[in-house]
N, C-alpha and C. Protein backbone atom coordinates (compact mmCIF):
# COMPACT_ATOMS: atom_id res chain seq x y z
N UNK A 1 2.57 -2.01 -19.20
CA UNK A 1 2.03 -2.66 -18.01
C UNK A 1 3.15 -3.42 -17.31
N UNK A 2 3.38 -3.30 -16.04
CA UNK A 2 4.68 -3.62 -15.16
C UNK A 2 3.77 -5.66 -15.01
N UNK A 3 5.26 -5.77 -15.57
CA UNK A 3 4.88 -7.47 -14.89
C UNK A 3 3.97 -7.92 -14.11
N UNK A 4 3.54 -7.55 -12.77
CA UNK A 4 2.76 -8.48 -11.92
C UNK A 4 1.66 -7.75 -12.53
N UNK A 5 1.44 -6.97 -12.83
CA UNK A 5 0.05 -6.51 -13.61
C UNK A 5 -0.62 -7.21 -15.19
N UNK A 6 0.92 -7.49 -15.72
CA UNK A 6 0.57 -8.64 -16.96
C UNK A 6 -0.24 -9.75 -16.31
N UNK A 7 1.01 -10.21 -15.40
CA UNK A 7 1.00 -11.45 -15.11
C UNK A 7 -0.86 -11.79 -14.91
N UNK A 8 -1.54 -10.81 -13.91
CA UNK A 8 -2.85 -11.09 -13.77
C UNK A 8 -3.65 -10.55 -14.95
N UNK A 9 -3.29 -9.80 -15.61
CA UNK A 9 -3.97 -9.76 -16.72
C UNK A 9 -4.69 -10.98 -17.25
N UNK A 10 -3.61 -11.40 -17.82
CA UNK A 10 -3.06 -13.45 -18.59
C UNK A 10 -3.92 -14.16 -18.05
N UNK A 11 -4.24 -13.88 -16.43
CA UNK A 11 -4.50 -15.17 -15.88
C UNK A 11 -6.32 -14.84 -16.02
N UNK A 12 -6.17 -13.55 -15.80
CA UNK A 12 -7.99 -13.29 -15.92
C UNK A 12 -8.56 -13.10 -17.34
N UNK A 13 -7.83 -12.85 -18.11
CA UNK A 13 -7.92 -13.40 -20.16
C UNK A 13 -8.65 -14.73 -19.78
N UNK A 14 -7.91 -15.88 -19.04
CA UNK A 14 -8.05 -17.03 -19.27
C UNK A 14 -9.22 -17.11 -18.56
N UNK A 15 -9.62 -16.70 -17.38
CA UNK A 15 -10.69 -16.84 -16.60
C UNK A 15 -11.02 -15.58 -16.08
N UNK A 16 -12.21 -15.38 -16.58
CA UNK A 16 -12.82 -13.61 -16.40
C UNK A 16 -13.11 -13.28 -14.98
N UNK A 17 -13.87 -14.47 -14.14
CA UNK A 17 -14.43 -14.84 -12.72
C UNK A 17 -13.56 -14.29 -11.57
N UNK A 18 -13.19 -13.94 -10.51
CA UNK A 18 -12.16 -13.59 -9.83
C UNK A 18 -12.81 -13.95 -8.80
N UNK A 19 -12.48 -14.63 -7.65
CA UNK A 19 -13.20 -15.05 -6.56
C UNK A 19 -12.73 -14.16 -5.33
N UNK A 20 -13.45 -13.04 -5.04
CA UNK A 20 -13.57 -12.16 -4.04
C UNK A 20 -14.39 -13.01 -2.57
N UNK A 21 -12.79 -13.06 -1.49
CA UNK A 21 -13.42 -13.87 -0.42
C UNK A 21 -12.99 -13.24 0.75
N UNK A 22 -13.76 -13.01 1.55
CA UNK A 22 -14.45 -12.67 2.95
C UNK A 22 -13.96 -13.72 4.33
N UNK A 23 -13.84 -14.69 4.26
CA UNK A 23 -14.31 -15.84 5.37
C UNK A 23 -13.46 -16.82 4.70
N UNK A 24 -13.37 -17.76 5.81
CA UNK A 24 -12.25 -19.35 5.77
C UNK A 24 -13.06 -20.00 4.91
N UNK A 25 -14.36 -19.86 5.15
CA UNK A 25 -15.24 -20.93 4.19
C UNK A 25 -15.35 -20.81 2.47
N UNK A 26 -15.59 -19.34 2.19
CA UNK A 26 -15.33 -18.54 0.87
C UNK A 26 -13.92 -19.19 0.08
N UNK A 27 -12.94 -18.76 1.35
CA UNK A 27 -11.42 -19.30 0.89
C UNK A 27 -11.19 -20.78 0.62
N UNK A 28 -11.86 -21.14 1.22
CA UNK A 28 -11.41 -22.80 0.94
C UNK A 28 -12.06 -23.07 -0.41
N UNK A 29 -13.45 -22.57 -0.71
CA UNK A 29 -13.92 -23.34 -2.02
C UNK A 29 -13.56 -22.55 -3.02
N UNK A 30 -13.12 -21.37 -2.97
CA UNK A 30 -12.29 -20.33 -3.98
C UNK A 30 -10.83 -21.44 -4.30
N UNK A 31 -10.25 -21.80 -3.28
CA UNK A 31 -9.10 -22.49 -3.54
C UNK A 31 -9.17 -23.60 -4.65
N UNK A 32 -10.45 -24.32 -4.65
CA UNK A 32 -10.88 -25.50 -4.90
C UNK A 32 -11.90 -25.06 -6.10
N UNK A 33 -11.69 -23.95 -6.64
CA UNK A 33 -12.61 -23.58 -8.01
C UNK A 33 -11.80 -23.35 -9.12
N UNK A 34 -12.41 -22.97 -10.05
CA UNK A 34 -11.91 -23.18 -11.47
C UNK A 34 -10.91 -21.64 -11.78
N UNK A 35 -10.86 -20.33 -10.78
CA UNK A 35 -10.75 -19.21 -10.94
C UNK A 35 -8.91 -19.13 -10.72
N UNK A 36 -8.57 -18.44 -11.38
CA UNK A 36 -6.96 -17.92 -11.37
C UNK A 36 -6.89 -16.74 -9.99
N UNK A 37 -7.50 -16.04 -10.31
CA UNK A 37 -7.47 -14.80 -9.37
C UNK A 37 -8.17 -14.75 -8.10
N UNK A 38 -7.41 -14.59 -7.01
CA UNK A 38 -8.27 -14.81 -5.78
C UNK A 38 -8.20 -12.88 -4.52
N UNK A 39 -9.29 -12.46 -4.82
CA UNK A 39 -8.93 -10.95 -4.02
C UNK A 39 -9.18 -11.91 -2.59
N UNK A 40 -8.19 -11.07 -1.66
CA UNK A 40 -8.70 -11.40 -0.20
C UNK A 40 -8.98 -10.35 0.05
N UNK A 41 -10.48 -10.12 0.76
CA UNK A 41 -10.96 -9.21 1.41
C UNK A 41 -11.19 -9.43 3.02
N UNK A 42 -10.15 -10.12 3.32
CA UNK A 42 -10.02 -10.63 4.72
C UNK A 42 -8.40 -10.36 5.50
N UNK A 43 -8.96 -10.62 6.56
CA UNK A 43 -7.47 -11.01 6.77
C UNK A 43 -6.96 -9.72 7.88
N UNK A 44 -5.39 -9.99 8.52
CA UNK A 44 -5.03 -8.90 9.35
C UNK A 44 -3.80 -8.89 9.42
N UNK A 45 -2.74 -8.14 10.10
CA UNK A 45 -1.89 -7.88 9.71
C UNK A 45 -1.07 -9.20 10.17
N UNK A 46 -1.35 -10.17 10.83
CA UNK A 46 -0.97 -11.69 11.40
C UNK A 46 -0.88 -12.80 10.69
N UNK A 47 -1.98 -12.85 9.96
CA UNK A 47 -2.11 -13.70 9.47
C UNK A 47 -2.59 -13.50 7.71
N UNK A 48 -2.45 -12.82 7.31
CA UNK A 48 -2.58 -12.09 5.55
C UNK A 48 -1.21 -12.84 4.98
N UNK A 49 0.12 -13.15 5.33
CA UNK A 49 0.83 -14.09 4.70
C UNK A 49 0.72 -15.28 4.79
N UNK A 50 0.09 -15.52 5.70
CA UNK A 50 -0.04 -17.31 5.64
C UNK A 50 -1.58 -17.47 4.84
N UNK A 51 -2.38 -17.00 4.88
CA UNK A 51 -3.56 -16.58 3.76
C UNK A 51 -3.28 -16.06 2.25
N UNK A 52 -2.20 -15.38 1.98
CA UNK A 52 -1.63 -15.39 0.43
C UNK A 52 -0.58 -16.47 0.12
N UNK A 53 0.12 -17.35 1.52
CA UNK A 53 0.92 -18.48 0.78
C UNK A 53 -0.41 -19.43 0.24
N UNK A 54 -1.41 -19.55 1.20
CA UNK A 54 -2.51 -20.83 0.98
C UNK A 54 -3.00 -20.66 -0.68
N UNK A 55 -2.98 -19.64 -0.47
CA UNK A 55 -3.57 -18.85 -2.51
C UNK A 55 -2.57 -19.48 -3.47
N UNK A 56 -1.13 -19.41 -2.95
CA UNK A 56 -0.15 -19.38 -3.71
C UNK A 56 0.25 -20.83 -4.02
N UNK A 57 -0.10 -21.76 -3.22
CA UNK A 57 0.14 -23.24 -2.95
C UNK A 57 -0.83 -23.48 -4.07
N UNK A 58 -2.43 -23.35 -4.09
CA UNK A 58 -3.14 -24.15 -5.53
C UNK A 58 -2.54 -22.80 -6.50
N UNK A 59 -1.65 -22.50 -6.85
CA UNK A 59 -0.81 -21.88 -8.07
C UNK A 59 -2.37 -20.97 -8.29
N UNK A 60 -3.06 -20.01 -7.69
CA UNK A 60 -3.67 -18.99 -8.02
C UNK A 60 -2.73 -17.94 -7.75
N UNK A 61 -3.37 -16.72 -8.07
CA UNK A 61 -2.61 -15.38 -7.87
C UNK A 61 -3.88 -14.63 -7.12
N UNK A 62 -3.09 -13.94 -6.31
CA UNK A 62 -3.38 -13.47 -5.16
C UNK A 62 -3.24 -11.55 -4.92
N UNK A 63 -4.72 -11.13 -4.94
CA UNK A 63 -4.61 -9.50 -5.24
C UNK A 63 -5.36 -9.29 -3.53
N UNK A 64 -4.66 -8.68 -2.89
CA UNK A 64 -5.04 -8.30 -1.04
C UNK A 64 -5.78 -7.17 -1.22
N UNK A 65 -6.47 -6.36 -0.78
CA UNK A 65 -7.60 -5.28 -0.50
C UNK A 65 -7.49 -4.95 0.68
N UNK A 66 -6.39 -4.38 0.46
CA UNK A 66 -5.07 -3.41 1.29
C UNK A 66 -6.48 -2.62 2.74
N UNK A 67 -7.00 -1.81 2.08
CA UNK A 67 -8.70 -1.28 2.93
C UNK A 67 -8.83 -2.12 3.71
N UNK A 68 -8.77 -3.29 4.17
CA UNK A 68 -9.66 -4.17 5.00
C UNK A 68 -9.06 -5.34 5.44
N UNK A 69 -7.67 -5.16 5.45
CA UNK A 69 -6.95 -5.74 6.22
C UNK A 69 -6.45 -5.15 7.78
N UNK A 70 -6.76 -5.78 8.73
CA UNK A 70 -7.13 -5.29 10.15
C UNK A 70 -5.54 -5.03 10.79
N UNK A 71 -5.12 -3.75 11.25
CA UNK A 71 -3.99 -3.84 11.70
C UNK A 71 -3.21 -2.69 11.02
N UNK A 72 -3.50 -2.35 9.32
CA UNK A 72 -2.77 -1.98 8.65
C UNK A 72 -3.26 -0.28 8.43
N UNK A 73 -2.19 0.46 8.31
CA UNK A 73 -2.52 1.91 8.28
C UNK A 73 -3.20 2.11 6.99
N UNK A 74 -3.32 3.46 6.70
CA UNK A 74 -3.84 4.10 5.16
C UNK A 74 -2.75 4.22 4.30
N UNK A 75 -1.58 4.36 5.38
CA UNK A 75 -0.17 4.85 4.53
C UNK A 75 0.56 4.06 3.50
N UNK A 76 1.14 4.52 3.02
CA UNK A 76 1.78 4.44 1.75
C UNK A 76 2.45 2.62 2.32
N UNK A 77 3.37 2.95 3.61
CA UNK A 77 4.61 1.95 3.94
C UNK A 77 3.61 0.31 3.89
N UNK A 78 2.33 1.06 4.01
CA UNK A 78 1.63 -0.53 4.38
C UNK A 78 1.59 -1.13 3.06
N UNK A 79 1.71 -0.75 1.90
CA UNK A 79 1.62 -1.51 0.60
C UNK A 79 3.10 -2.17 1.00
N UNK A 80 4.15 -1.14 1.06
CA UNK A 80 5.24 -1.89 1.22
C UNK A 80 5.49 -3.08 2.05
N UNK A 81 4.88 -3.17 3.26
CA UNK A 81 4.46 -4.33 3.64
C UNK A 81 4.05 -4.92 3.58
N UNK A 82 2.38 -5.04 2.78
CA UNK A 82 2.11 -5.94 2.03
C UNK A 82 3.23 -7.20 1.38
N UNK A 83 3.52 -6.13 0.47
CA UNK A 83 5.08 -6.89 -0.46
C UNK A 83 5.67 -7.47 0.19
N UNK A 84 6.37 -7.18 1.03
CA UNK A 84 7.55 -7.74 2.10
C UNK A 84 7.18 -8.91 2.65
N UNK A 85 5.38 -8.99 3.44
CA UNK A 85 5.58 -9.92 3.81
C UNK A 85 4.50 -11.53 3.23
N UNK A 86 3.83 -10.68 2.47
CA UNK A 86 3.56 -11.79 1.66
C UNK A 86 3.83 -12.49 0.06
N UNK A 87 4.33 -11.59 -0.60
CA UNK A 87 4.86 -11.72 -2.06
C UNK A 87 3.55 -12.06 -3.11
N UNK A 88 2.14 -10.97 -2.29
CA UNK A 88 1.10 -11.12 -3.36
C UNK A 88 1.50 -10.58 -4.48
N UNK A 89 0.69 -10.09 -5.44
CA UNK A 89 1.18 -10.13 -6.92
C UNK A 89 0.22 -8.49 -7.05
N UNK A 90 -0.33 -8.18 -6.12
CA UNK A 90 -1.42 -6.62 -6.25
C UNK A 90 -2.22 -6.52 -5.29
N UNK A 91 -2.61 -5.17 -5.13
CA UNK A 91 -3.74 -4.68 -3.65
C UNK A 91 -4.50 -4.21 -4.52
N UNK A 92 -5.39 -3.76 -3.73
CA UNK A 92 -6.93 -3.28 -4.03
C UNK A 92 -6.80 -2.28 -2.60
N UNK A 93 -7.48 -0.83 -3.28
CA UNK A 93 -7.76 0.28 -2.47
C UNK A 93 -8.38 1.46 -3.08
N UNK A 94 -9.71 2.03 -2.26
CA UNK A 94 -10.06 3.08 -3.03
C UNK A 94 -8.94 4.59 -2.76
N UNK A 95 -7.76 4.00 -1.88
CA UNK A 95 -6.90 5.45 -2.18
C UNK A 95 -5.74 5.30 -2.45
N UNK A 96 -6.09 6.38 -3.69
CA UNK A 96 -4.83 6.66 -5.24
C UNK A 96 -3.41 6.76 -4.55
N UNK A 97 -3.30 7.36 -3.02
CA UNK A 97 -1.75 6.82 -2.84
C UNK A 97 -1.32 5.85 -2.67
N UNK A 98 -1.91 4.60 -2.20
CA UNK A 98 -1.54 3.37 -2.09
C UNK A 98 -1.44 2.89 -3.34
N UNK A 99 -2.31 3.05 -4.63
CA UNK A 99 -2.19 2.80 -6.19
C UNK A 99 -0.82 3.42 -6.26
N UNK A 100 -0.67 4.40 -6.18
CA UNK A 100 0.55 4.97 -7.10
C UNK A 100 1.92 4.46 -6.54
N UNK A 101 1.56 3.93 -4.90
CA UNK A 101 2.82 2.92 -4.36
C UNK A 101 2.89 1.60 -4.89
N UNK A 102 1.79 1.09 -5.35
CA UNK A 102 1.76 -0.26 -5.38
C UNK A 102 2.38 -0.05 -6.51
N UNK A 103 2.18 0.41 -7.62
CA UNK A 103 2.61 0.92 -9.26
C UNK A 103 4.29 1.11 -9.18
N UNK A 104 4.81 1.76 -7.90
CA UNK A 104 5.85 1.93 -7.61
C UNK A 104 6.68 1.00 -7.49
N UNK A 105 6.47 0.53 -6.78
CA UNK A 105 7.40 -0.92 -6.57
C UNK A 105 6.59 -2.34 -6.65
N UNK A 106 6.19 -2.24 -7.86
CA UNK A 106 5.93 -3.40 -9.15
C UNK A 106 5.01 -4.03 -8.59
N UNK A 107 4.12 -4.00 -7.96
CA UNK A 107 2.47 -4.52 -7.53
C UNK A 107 1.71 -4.29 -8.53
N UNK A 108 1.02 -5.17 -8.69
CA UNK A 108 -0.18 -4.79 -9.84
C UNK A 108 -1.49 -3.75 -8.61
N UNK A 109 -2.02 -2.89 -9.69
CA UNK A 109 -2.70 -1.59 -8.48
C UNK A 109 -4.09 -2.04 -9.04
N UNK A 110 -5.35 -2.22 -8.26
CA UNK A 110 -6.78 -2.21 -8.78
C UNK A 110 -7.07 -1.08 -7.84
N UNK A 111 -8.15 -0.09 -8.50
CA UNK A 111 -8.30 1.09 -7.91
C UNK A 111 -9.72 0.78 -7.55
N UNK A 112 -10.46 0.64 -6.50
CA UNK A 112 -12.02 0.62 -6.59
C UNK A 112 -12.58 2.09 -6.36
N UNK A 113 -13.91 1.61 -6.98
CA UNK A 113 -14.80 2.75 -6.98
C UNK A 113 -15.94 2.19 -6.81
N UNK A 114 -16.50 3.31 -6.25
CA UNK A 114 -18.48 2.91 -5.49
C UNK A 114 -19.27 3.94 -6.92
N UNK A 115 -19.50 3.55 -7.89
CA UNK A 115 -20.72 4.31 -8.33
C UNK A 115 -22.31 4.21 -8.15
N UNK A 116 -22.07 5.46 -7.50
CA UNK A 116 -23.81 5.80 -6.72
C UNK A 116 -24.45 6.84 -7.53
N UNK A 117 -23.66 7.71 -8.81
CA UNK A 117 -25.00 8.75 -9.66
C UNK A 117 -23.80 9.18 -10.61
N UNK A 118 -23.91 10.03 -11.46
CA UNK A 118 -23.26 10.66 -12.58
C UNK A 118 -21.75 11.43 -11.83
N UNK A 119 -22.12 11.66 -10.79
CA UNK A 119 -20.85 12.61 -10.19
C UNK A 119 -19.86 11.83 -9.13
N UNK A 120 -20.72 10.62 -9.06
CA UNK A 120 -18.95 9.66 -8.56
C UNK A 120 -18.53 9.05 -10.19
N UNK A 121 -19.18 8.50 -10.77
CA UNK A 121 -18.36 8.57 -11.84
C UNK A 121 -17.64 9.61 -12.01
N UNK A 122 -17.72 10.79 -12.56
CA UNK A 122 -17.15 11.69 -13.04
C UNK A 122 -15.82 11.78 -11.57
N UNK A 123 -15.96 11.73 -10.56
CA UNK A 123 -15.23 11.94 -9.50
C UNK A 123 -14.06 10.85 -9.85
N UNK A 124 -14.28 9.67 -10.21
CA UNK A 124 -13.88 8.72 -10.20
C UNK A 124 -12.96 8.19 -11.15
N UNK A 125 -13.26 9.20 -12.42
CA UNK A 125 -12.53 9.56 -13.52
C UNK A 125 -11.39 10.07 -13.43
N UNK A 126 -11.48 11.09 -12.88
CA UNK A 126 -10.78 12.03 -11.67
C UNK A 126 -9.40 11.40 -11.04
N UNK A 127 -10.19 10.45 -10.32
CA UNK A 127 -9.13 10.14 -8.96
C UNK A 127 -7.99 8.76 -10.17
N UNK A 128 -9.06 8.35 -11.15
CA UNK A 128 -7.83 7.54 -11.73
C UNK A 128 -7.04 8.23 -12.45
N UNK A 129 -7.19 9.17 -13.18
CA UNK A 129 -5.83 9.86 -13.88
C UNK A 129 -4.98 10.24 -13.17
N UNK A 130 -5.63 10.37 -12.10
CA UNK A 130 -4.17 10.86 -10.94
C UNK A 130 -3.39 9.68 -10.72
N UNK A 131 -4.18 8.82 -9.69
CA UNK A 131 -3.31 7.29 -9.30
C UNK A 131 -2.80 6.47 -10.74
N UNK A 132 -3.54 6.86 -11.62
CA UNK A 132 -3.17 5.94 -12.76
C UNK A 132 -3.21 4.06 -12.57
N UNK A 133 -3.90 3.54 -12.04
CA UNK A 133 -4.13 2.12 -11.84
C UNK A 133 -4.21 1.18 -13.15
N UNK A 134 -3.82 0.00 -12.63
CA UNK A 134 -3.60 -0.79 -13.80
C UNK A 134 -4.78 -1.48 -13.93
N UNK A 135 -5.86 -1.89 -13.29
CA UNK A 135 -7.18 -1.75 -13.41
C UNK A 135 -7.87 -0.77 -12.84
N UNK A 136 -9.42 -1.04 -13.10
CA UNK A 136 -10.09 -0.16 -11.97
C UNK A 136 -11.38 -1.41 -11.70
N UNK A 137 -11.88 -1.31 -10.41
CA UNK A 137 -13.11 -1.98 -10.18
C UNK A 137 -14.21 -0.79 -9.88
N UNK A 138 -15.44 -1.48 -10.31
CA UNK A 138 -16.25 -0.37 -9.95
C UNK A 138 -17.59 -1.10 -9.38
N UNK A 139 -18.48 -0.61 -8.20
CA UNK A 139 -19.30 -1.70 -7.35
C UNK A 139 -20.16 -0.52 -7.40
N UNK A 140 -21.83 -1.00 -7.74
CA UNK A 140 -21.47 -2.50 -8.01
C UNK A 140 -21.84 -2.88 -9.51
N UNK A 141 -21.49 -4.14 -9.86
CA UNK A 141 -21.03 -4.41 -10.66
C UNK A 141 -22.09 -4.76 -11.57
N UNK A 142 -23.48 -4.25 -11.42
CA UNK A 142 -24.71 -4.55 -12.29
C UNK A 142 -25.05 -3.61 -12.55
N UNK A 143 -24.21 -3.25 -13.54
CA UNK A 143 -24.61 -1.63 -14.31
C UNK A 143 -23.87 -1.81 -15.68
N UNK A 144 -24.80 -2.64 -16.49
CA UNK A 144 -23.84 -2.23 -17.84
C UNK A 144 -23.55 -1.38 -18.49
N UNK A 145 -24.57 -0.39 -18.35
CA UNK A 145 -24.53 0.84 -18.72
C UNK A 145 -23.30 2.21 -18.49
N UNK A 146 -22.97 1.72 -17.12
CA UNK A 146 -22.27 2.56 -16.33
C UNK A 146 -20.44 2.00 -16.56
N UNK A 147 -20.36 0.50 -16.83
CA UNK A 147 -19.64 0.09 -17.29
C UNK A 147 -19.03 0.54 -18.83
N UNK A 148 -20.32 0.38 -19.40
CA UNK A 148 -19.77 0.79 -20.81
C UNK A 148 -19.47 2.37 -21.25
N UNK A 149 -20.30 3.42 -20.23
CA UNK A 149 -19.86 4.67 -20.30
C UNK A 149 -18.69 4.80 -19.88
N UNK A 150 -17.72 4.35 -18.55
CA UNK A 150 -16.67 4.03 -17.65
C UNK A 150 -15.89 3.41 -19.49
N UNK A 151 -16.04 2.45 -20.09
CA UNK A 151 -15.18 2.07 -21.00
C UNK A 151 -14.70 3.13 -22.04
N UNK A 152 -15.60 3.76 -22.44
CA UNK A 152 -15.43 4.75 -23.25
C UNK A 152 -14.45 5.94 -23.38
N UNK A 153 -14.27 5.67 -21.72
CA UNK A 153 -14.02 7.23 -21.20
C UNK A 153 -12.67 7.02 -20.85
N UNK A 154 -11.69 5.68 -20.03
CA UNK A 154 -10.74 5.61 -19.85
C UNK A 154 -9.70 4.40 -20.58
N UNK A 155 -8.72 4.08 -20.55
CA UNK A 155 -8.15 3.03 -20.96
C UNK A 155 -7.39 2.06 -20.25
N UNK A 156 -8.02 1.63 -18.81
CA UNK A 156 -7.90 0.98 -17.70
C UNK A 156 -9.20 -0.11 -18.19
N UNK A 157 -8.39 -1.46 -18.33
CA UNK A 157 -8.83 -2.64 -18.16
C UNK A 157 -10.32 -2.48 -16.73
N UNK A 158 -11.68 -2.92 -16.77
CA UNK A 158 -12.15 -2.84 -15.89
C UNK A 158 -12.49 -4.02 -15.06
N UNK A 159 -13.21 -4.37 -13.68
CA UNK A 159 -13.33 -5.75 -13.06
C UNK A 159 -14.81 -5.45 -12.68
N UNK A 160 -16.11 -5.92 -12.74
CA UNK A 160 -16.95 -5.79 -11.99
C UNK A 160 -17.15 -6.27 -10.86
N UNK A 161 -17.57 -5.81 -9.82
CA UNK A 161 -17.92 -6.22 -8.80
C UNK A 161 -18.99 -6.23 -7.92
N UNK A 162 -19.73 -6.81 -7.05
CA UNK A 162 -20.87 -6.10 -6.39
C UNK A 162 -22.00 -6.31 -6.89
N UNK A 163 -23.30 -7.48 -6.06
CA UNK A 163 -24.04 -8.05 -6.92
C UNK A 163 -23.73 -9.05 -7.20
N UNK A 164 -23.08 -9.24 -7.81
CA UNK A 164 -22.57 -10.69 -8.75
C UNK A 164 -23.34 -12.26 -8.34
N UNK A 165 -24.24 -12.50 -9.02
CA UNK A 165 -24.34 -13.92 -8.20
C UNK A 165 -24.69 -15.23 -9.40
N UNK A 166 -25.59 -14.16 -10.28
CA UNK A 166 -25.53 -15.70 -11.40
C UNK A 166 -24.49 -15.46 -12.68
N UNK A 167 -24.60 -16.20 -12.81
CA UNK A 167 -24.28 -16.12 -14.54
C UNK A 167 -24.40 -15.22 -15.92
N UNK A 168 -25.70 -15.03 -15.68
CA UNK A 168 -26.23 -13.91 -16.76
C UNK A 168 -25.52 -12.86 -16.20
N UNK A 169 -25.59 -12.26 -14.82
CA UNK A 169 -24.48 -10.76 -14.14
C UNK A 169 -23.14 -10.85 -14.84
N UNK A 170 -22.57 -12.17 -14.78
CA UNK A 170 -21.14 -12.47 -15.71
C UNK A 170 -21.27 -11.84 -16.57
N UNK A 171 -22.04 -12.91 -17.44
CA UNK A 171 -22.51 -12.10 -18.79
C UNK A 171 -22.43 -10.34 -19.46
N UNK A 172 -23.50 -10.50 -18.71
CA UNK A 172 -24.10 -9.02 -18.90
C UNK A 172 -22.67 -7.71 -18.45
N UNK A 173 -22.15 -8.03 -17.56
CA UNK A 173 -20.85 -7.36 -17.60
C UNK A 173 -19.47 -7.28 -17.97
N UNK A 174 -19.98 -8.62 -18.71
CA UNK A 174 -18.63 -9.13 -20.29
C UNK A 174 -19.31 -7.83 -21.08
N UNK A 175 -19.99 -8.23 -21.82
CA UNK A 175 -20.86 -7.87 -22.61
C UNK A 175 -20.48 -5.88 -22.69
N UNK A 176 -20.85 -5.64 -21.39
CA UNK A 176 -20.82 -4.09 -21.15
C UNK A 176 -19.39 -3.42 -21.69
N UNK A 177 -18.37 -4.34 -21.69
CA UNK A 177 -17.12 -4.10 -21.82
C UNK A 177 -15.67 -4.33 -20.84
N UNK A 178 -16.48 -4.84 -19.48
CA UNK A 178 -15.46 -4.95 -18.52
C UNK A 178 -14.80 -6.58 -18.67
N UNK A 179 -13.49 -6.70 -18.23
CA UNK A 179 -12.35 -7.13 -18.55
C UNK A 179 -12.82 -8.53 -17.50
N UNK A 180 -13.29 -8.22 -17.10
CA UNK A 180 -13.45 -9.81 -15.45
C UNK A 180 -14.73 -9.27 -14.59
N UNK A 181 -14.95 -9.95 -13.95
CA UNK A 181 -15.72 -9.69 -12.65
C UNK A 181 -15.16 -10.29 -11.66
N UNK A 182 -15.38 -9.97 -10.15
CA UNK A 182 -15.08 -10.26 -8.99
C UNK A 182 -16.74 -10.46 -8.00
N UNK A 183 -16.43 -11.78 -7.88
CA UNK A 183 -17.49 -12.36 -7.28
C UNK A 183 -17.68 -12.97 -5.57
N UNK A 184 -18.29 -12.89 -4.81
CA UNK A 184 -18.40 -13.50 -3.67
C UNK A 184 -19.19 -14.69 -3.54
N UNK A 185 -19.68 -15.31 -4.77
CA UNK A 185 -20.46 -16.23 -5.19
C UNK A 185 -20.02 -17.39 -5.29
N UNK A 186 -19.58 -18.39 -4.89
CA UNK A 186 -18.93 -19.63 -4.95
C UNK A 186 -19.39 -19.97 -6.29
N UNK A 187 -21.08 -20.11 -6.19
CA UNK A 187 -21.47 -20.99 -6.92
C UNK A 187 -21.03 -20.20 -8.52
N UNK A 188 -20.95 -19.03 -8.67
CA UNK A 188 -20.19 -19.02 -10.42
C UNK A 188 -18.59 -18.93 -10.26
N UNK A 189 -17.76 -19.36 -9.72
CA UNK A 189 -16.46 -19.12 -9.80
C UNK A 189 -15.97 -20.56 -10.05
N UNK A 190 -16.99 -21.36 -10.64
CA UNK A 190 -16.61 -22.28 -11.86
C UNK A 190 -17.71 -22.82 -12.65
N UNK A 191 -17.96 -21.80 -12.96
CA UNK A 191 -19.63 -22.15 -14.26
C UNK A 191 -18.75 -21.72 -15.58
């Protein structure tokens, strides 16, 4: 596992919770919670470094969701920019070329996946042996079942996501076998 991929490993060992944020308001009390790991699912190509220094200032680590940053292509060079101009620590994208760039030049890679029936799993199986990601997320994230089949099958650390709002969802997707969850929930990203 390449460094910045330890590095968040370590930090989500210590705290499973990952605070997946949307909005200034999300961000501010994510800043101000108990969680190591902060995904931004915000942001544009303007202002995404001054939004991963703010992460970087309360000493969280900071994974961007490369998809949904406004401004930025599908292509490969945009991870590289990522890097360049904010010095996050990993992206998030459901496409395996941006994984296999981020993997490239030492980004930690989370690969997402939507499971909707037996054949995006299986699809999904698929698309990670190719990209090879140093996690995988899979949404949404209230399926222990689907989790623990997903565990069985690969040897990628997993994150739940999607859903997430109390405690017992934590739970229940510890439990299943996945490695963290990623939440939009203020209120568990310090229970």
């Amino acid at each position: 596992m390449e460094h910045a991929a330890q590095k968040l490993l370590e930090q989500i060992q210590i705290n499973p919770v990952i605070a997946a944020v949307c909005n200034e308001d999300e961000l501010a009390q994510a800043l101000d919670s108990d969680c190591r790991v902060v995904f931004l699912l915000m942001g544009n190509v303007l202002d995404i470094g001054e939004l991963t220094r703010r992460v970087h200032e309360r000493g969280k680590l900071c994974v961007i969701h490369l998809d949904l940053i406004e401004g930025l292509s599908s292509k490969e060079i945009a991870v590289d920019a990522i890097q360049k101009a904010t010095g996050a620590e990993g992206i998030i994208s459901t496409r395996g070329a941006l994984i296999k760039r981020a993997k490239q030049i030492g980004l930690a890679a989370v690969q997402r996946g939507f499971m909707l029936d037996s054949r995006s799993l299986n699809s999904f199986e698929q698309q990670i042996s190719q990209s090879k990601p140093d996690f995988v997320e899979i949404l949404p994230g209230l399926l222990p079942k689907v989790i623990a089949s997903l565990n069985e099958r690969i040897e990628i650390p997993i994150i739940a996501g999607g859903f997430i709002h109390e405690k017992e969802d934590v739970i229940a997707a510890l439990q299943a076998g996945a490695l963290a969850v990623s939440a939009s929930s203020p209120k568990i990203w310090s229970v």
